[in-house]
Protein backbone atom coordinates (compact mmCIF):
# COMPACT_ATOMS: atom_id res chain seq x y z
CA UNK A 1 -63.49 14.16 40.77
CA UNK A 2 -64.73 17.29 40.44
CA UNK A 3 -64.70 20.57 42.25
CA UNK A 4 -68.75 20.53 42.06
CA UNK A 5 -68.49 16.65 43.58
CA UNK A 6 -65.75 17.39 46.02
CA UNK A 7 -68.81 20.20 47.09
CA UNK A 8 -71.24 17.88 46.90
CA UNK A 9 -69.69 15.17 48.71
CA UNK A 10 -68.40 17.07 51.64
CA UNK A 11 -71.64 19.25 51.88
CA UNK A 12 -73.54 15.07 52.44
CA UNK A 13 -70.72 14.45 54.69
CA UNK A 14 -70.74 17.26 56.98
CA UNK A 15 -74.36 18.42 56.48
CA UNK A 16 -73.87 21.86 55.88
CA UNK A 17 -75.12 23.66 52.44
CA UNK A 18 -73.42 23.71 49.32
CA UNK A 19 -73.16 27.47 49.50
CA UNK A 20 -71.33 27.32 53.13
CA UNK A 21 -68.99 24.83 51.83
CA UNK A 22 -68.14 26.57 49.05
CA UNK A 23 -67.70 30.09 51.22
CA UNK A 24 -65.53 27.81 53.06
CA UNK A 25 -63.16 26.93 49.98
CA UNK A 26 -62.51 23.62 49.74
CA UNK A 27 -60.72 22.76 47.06
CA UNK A 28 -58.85 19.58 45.23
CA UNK A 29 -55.14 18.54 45.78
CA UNK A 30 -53.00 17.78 43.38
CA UNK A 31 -51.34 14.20 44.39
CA UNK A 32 -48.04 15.06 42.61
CA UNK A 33 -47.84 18.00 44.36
CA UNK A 34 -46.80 17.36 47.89
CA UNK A 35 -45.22 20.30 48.58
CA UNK A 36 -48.47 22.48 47.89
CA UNK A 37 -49.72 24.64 50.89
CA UNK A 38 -51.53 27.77 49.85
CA UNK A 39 -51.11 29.88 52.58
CA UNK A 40 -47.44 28.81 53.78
CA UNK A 41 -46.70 29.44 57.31
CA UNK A 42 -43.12 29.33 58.96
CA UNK A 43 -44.16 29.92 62.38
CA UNK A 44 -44.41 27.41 65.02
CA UNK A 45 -47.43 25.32 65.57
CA UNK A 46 -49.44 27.13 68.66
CA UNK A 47 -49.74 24.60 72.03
CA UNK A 48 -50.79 25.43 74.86
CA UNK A 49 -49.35 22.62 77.84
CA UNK A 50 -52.45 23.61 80.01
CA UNK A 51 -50.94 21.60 83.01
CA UNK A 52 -47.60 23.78 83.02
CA UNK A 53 -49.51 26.53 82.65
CA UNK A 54 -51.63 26.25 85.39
CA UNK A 55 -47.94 25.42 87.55
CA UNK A 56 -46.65 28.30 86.24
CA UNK A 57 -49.65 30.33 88.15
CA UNK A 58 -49.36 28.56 91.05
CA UNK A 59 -47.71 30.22 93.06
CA UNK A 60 -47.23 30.06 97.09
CA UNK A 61 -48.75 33.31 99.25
CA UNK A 62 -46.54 31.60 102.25
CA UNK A 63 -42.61 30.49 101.40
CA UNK A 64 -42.90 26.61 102.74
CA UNK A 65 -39.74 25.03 103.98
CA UNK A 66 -38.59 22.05 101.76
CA UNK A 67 -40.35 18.86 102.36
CA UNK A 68 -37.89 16.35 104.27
CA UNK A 69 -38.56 12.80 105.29
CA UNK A 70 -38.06 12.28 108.95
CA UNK A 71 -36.98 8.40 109.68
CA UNK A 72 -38.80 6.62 112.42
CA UNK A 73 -36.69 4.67 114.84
């Protein structure tokens, strides 16, 4: 394949123009190559747990005693 098919094929695909795909710089892999990253990166993926986050905000106006269960008898 092709860079100009590689173009072509993802410009169908996506349905953007040739000329924004190719600003956007797609480009072929090498197979062989599987340690190939062109802009190599050694920092920790970014994740953001939204649902700890939001706990982590939470927080009380009023200290509330801890919750105990009372038995009935």
């Amino acid at each position: 394949m092709t860079q100009q098919e590689l173009e072509r094929l993802v410009a169908n695909a996506t349905g953007e123009s040739l000329d924004d795909i190719r600003r956007m710089g797609f480009s072929l892999a090498d197979p062989c190559d599987v340690h190939f990253d062109p802009e190599p990166d050694d920092m920790l993926p970014t994740m953001v747990d939204w649902d700890q986050a939001d706990l982590d905000r939470n927080v009380a106006l009023v200290e509330q005693p801890p919750y105990r269960c009372r038995s009935f008898a």
